[in-house]
C-alpha atoms as a PDB file:
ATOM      1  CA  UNK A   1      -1.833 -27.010 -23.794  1.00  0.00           C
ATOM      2  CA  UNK A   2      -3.843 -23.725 -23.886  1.00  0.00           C
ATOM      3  CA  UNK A   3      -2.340 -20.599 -23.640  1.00  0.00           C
ATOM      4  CA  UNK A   4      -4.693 -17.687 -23.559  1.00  0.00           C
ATOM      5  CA  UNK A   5      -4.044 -14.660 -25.808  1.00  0.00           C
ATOM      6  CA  UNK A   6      -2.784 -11.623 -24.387  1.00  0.00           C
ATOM      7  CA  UNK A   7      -5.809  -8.928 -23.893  1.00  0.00           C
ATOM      8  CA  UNK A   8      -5.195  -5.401 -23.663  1.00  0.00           C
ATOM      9  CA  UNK A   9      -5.104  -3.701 -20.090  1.00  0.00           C
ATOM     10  CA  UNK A  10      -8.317  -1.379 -20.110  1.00  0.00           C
ATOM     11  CA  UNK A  11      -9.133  -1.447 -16.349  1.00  0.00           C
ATOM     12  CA  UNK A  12      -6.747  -0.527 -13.234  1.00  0.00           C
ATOM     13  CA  UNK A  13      -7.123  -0.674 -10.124  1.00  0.00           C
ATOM     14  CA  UNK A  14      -5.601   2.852  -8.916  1.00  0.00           C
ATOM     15  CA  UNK A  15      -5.739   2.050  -4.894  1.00  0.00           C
ATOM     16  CA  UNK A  16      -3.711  -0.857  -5.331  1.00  0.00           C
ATOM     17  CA  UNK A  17      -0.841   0.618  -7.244  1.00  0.00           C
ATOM     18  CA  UNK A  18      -0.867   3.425  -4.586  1.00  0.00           C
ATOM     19  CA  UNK A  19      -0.305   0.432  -2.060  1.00  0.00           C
ATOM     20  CA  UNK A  20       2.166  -1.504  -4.394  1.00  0.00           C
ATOM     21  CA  UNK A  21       3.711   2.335  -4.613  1.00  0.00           C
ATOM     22  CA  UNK A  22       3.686   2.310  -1.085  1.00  0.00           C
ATOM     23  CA  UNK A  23       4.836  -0.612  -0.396  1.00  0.00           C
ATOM     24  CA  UNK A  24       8.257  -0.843  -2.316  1.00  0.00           C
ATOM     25  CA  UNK A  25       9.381   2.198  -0.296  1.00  0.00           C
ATOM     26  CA  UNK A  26       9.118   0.644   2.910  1.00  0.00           C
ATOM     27  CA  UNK A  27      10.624  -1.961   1.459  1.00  0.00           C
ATOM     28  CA  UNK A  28      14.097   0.340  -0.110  1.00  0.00           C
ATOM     29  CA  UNK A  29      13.390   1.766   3.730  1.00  0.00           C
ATOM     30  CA  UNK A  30      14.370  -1.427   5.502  1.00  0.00           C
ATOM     31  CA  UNK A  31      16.870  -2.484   3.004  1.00  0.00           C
ATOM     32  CA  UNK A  32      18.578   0.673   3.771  1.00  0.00           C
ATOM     33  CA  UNK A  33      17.872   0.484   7.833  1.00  0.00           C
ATOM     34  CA  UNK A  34      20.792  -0.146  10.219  1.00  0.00           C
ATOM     35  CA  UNK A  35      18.564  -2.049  12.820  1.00  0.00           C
ATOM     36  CA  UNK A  36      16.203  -5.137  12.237  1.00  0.00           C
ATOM     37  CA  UNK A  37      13.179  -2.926  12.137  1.00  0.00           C
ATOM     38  CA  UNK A  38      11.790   0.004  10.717  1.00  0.00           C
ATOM     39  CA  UNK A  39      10.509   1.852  13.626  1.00  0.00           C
ATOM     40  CA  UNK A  40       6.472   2.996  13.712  1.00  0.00           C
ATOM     41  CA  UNK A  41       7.935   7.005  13.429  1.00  0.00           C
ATOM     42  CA  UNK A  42      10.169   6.195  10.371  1.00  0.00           C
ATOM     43  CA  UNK A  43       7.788   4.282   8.458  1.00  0.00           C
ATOM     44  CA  UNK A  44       5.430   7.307   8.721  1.00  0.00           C
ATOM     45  CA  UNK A  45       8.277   9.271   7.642  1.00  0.00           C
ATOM     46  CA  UNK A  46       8.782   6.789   4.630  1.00  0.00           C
ATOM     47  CA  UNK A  47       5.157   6.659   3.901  1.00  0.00           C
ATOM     48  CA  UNK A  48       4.819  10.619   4.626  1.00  0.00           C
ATOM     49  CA  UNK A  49       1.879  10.433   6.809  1.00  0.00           C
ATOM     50  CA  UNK A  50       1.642  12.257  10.149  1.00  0.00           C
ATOM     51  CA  UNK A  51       1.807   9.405  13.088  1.00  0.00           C
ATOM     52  CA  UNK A  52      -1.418  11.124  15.028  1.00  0.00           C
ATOM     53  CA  UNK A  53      -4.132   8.748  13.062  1.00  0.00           C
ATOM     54  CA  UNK A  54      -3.972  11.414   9.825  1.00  0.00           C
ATOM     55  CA  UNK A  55      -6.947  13.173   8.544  1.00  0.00           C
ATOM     56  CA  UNK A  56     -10.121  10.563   8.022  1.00  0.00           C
ATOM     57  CA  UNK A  57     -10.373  12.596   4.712  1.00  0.00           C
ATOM     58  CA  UNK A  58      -7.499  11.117   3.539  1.00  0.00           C
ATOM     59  CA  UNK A  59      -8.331   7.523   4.374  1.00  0.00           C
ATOM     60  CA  UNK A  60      -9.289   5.229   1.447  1.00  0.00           C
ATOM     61  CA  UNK A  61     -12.832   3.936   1.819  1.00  0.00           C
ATOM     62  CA  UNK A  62     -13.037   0.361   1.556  1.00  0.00           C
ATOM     63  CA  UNK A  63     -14.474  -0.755  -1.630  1.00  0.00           C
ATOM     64  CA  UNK A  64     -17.306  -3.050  -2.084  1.00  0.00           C
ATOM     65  CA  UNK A  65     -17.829  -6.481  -0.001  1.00  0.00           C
ATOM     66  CA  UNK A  66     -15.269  -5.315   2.510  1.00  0.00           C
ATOM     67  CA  UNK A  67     -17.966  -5.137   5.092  1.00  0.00           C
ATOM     68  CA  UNK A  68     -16.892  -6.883   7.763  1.00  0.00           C
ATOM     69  CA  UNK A  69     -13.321  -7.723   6.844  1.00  0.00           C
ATOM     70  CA  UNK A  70     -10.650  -6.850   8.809  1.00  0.00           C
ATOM     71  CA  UNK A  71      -8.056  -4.931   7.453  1.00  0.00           C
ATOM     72  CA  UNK A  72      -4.405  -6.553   6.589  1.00  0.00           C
END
């Protein structure tokens, strides 16, 4: 059996450890939640974004061959 050697970590990929970020606090959200659901208003309070559609400037833009996809 081959096991590959272990190579250093020289590239990462910053937008997904925002979402990985992002998504553990929802997740210590709902653990902590009374009800069966996080409602829409508390997850933008646990994600700190306003619930009006935020500023487009803050909006990741979709990296390359994501034309087309639909997001989630």
């Amino acid at each position: 059996m081959y096991v590959a050697g272990h190579r250093p970590t020289t590239v990462q990929d910053h937008v997904a450890l925002v979402e990985i970020d992002l998504t553990g606090e929802l997740m210590i959200a709902a653990a902590a939640a009374s009800e069966d659901r996080l409602s829409p208003d508390r997850i933008d309070e646990v994600l700190e974004v306003d619930g009006d559609g935020g500023d487009p400037a803050d909006r990741v833009p979709p990296g390359p061959g994501a034309v087309g996809r639909c997001p989630g």
